[in-house]
Protein backbone atom coordinates (compact mmCIF):
# COMPACT_ATOMS: atom_id res chain seq x y z
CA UNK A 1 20.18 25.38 6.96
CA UNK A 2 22.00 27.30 4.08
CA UNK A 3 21.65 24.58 1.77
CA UNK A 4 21.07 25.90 -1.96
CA UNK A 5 19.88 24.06 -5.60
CA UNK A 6 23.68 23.60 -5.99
CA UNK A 7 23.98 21.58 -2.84
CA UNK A 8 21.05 18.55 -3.73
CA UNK A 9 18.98 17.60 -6.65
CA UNK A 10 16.04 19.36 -7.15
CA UNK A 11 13.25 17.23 -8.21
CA UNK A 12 11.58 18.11 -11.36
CA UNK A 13 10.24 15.39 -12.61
CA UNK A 14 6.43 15.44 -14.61
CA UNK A 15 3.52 13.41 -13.19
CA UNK A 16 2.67 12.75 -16.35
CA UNK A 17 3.72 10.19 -18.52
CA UNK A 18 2.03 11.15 -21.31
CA UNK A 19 0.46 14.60 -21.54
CA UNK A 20 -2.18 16.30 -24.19
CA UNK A 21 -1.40 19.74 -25.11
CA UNK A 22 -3.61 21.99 -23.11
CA UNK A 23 -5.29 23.23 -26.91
CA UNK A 24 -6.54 20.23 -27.81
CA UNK A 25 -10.63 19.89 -27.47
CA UNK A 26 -11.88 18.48 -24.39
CA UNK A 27 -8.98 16.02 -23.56
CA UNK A 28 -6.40 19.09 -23.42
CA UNK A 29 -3.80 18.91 -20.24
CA UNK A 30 -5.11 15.32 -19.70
CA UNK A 31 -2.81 12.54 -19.88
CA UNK A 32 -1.32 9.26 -18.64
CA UNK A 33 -0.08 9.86 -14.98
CA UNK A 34 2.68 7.88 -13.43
CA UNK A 35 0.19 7.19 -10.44
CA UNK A 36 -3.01 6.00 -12.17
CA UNK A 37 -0.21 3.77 -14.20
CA UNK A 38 0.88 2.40 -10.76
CA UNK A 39 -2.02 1.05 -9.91
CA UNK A 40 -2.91 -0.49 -13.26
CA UNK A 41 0.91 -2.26 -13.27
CA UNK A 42 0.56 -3.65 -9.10
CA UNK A 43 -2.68 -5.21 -10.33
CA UNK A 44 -0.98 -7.13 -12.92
CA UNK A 45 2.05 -7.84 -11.09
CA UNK A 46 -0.19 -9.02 -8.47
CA UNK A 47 -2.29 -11.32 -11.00
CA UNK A 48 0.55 -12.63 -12.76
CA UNK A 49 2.03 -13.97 -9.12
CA UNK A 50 -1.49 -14.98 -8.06
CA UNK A 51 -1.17 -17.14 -11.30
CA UNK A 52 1.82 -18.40 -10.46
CA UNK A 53 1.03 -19.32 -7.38
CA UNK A 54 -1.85 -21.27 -9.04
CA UNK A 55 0.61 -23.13 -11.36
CA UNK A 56 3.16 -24.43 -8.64
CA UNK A 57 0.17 -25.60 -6.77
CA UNK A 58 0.02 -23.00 -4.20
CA UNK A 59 -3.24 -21.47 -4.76
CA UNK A 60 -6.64 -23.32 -6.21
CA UNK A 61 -7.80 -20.47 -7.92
CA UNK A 62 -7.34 -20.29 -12.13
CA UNK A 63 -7.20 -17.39 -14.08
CA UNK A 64 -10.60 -17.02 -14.54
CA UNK A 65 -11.32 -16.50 -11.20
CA UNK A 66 -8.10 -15.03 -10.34
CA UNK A 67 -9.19 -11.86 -12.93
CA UNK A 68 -12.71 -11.62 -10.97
CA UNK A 69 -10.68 -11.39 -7.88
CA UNK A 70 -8.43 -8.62 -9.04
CA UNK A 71 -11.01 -6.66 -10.32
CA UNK A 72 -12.53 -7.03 -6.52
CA UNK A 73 -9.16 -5.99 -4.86
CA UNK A 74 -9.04 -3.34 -7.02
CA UNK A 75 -12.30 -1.83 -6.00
CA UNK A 76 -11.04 -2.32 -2.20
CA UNK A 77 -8.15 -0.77 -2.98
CA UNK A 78 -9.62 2.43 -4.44
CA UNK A 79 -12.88 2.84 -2.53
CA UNK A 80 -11.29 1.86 0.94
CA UNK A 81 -7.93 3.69 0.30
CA UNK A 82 -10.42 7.22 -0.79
CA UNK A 83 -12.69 6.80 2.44
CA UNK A 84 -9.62 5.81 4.46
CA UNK A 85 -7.60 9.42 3.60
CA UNK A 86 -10.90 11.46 3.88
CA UNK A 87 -11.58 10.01 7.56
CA UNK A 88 -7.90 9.58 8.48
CA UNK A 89 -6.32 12.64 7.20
CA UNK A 90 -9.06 15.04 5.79
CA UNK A 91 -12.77 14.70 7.32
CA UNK A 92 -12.90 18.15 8.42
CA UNK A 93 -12.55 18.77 4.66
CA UNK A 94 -15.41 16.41 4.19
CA UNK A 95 -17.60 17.56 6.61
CA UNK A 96 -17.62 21.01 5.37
CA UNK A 97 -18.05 19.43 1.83
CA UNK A 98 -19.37 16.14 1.56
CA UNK A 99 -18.58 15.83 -2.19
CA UNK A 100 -15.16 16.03 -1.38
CA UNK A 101 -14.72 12.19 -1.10
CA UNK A 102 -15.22 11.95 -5.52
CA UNK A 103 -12.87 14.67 -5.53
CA UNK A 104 -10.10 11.56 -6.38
CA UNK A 105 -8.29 13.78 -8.99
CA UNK A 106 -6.90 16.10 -6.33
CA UNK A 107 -5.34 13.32 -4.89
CA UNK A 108 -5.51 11.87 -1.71
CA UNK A 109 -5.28 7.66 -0.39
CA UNK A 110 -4.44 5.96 2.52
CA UNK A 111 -2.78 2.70 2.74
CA UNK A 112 -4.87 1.59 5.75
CA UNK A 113 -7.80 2.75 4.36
CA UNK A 114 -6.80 0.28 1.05
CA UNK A 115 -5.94 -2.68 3.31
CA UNK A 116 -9.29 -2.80 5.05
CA UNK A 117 -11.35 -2.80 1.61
CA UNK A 118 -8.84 -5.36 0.59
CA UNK A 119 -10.09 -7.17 3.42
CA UNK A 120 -13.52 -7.18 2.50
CA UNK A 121 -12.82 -7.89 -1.16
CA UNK A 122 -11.31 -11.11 -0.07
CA UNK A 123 -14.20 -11.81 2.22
CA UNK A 124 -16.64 -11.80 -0.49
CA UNK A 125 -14.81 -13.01 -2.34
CA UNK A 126 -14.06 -16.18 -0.69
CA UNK A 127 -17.66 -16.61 0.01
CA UNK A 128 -18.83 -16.53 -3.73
CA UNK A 129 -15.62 -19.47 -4.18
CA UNK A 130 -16.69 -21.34 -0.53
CA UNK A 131 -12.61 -20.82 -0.24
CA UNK A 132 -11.47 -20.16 3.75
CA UNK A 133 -10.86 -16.26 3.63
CA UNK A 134 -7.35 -16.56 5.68
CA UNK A 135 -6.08 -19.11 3.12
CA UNK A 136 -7.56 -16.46 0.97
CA UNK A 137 -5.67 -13.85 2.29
CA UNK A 138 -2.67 -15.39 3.01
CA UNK A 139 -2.17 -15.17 -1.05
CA UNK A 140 -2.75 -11.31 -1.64
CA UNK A 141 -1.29 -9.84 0.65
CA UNK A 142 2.02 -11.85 -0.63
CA UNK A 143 0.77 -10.41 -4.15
CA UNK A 144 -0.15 -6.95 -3.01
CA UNK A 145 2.71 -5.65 -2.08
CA UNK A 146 4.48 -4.67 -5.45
CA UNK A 147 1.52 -2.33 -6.03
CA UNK A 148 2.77 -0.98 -2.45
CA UNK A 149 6.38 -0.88 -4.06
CA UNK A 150 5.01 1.10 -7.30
CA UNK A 151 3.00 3.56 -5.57
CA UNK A 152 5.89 4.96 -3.17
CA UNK A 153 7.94 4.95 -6.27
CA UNK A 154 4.63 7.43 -7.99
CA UNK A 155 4.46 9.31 -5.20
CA UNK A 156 8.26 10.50 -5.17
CA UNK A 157 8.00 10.89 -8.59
CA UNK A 158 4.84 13.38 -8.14
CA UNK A 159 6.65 14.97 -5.53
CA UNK A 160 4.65 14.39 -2.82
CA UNK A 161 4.52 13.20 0.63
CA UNK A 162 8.30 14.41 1.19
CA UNK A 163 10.04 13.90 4.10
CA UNK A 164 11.67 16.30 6.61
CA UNK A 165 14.07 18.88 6.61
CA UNK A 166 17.67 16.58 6.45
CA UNK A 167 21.35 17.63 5.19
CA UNK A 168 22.12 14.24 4.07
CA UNK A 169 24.23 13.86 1.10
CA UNK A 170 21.36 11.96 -0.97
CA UNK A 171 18.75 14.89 0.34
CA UNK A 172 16.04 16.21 -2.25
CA UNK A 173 15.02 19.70 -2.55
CA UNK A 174 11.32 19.20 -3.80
CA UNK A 175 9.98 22.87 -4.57
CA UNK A 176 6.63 22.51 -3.73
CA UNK A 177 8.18 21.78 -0.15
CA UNK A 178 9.80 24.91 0.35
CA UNK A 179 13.42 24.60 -1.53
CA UNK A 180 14.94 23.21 1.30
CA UNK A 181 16.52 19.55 1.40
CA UNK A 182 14.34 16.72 2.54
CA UNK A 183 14.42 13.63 3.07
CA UNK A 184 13.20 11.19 0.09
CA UNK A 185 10.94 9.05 2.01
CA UNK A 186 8.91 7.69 -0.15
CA UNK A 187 12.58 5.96 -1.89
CA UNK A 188 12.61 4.63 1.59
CA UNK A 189 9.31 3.01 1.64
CA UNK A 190 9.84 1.67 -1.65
CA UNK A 191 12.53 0.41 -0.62
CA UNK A 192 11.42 -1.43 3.24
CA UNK A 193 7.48 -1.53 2.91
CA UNK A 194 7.98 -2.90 -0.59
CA UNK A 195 11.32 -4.68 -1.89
CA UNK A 196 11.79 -5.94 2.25
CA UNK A 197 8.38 -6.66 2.64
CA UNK A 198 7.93 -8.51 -0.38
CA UNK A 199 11.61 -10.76 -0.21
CA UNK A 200 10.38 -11.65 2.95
CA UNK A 201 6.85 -12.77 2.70
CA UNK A 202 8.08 -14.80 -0.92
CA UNK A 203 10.60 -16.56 1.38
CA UNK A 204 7.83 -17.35 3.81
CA UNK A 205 5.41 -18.25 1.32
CA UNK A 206 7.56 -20.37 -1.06
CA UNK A 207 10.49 -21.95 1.91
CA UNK A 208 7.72 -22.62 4.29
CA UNK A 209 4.56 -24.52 5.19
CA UNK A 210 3.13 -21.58 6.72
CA UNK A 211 0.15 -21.02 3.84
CA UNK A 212 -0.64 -25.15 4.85
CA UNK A 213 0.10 -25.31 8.20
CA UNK A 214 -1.18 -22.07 9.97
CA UNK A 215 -4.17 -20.07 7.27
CA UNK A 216 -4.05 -16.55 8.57
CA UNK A 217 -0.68 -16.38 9.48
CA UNK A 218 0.93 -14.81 6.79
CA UNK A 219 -1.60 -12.13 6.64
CA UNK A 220 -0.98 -11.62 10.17
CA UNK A 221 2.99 -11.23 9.32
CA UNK A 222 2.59 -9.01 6.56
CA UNK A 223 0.43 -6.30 8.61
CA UNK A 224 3.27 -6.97 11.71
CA UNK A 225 6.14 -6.14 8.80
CA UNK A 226 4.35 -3.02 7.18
CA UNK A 227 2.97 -1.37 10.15
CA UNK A 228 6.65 -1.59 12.01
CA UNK A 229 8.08 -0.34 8.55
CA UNK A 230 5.68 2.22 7.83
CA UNK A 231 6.45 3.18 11.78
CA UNK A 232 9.85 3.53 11.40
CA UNK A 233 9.63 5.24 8.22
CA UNK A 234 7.25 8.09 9.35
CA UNK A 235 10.80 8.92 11.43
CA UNK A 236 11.79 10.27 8.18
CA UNK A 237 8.60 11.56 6.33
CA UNK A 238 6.90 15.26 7.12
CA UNK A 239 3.64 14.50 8.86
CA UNK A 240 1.08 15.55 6.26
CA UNK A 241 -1.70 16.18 9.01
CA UNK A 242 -1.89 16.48 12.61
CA UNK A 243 -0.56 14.77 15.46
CA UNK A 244 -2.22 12.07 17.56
CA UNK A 245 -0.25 11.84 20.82
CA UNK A 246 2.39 12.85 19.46
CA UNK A 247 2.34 10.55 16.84
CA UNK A 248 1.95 11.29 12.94
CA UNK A 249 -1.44 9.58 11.50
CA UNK A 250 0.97 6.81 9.99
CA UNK A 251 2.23 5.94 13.34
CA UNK A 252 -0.65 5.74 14.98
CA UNK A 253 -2.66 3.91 12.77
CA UNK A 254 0.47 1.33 12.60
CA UNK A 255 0.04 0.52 15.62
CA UNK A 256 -4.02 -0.31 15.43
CA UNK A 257 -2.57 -2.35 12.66
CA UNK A 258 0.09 -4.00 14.33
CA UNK A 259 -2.29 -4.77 16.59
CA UNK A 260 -4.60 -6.53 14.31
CA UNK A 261 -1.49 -8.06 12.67
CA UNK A 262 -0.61 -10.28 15.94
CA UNK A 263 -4.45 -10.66 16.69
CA UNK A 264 -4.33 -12.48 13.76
CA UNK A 265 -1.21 -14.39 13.91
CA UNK A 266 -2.45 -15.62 17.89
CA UNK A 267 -5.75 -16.73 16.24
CA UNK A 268 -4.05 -18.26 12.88
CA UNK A 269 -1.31 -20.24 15.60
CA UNK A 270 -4.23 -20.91 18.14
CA UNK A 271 -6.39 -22.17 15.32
CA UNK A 272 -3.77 -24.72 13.32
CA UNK A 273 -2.89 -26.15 16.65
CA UNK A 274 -6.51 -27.18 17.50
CA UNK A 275 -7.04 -28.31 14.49
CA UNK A 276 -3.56 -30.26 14.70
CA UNK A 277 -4.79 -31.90 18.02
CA UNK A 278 -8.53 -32.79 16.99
CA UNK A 279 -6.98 -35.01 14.28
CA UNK A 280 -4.18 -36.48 16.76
């Protein structure tokens, strides 16, 4: 491939929003980065549509306990999505340095990782409320997933987690990834993990009975829709670690999460429709 900087944009864009010069005293070549600010803005995305949610009678839970349960999601997020890259994608970095897992400014989370400490944030957390946790869940994971959009969007603007070598008009030469075009994947899993995921689980949630009828259900559907995304996406992005029969990490650990995803849905279905015929 002869493509040159001529041929595609070349991606220089800052990770910073806001940088300090690197002279000033102890805060020098700190700053605001577009990631960090991802997180903070999915969070209140995500508590603003929790709220809403509250307000149209769709959830119990006011803003009072809404902002304790953030704060909980947020800690799953973080601690779950660190653990989850340094045992999916880097524990032979770990093992040879322990300490490695606080090393969080050199980067480094994975999405499964994030949804399993999301799962036990809204465990405990619907114990401390006596709230059923797949009702429970059935609400973030409908929130979650503009934090999911924001991220993807973060990462293409840090210029990582590119995607493979393509010649497609809309290719992206990212330097750190050898000046050759590439595919932006992470624009595509803004655009299907996030802006697909999330039409389709607001249809479901606000067009439906499904958060009444079947508890557990929508969470099931939302790890069915990301892990076949995420699955078709990896297609597109450069596996950042080894294979696993022949699969990148994403892809494999889609499918353990597909798997959970219709483990759930069978139970949420099996569930509803015991519960429908006990009060026959």
């Amino acid at each position: 491939m002869n493509a040159t900087a001529a041929d595609h944009w070349v991606h220089n864009l800052s990770p910073f929003l806001l940088r300090f010069p690197e002279s000033w005293p102890l805060i020098g070549g700190a700053g605001i980065r577009y990631y960090g600010l991802a997180y903070i803005l999915g969070a209140v995305a995500g508590y603003y549509l929790l709220l809403l949610y509250h307000r149209k009678g769709r959830s119990p839970f006011n803003s009072d306990q809404l902002s304790v349960m953030i704060l909980a999601l947020m800690a799953g997020v973080l601690i779950g999505g660190r653990i989850g890259f340094v045992l999916f994608y880097g524990l032979q970095d770990f093992l040879q340095n322990p300490l490695s897992i606080v090393a969080v400014w050199k980067g480094g989370m994975a999405s499964h990782g994030g949804f399993i400490g999301v799962a036990i944030a809204v465990i405990w957390f619907s114990r401390q409320h006596k709230f059923p946790p797949l009702s429970t869940g059935d609400l973030v994971v409908s929130a979650a997933v503009p934090g999911l959009f924001l991220g993807r969007i973060a990462n293409f603007i840090n210029g990582e987690l590119w995607g493979r070598i393509t010649d497609v008009p809309w290719a992206v030469i990212f330097p750190q990834g050898g000046w050759v075009p590439r595919h932006p994947s992470q624009l595509y899993e803004a655009l299907l993990e996030g802006l697909v995921l999330f039409t389709f689980l607001q249809w479901r949630l606000w067009k439906t009975s499904i958060l009444q009828k079947h508890p557990g259900r929508l969470s099931g559907e939302f790890l069915v829709g990301y892990s076949i995304l995420r699955f078709f996406c990896e297609f597109f992005r450069e596996p950042d670690a080894s294979l696993i029969a022949g699969l990148s990490r994403g892809q494999f650990y889609s499918i353990l999460s597909l798997i959970a995803g219709v483990g759930l849905m069978a139970f949420a279905i099996k569930t509803s429709r015991k519960i429908a015929s006990n009060q026959a």
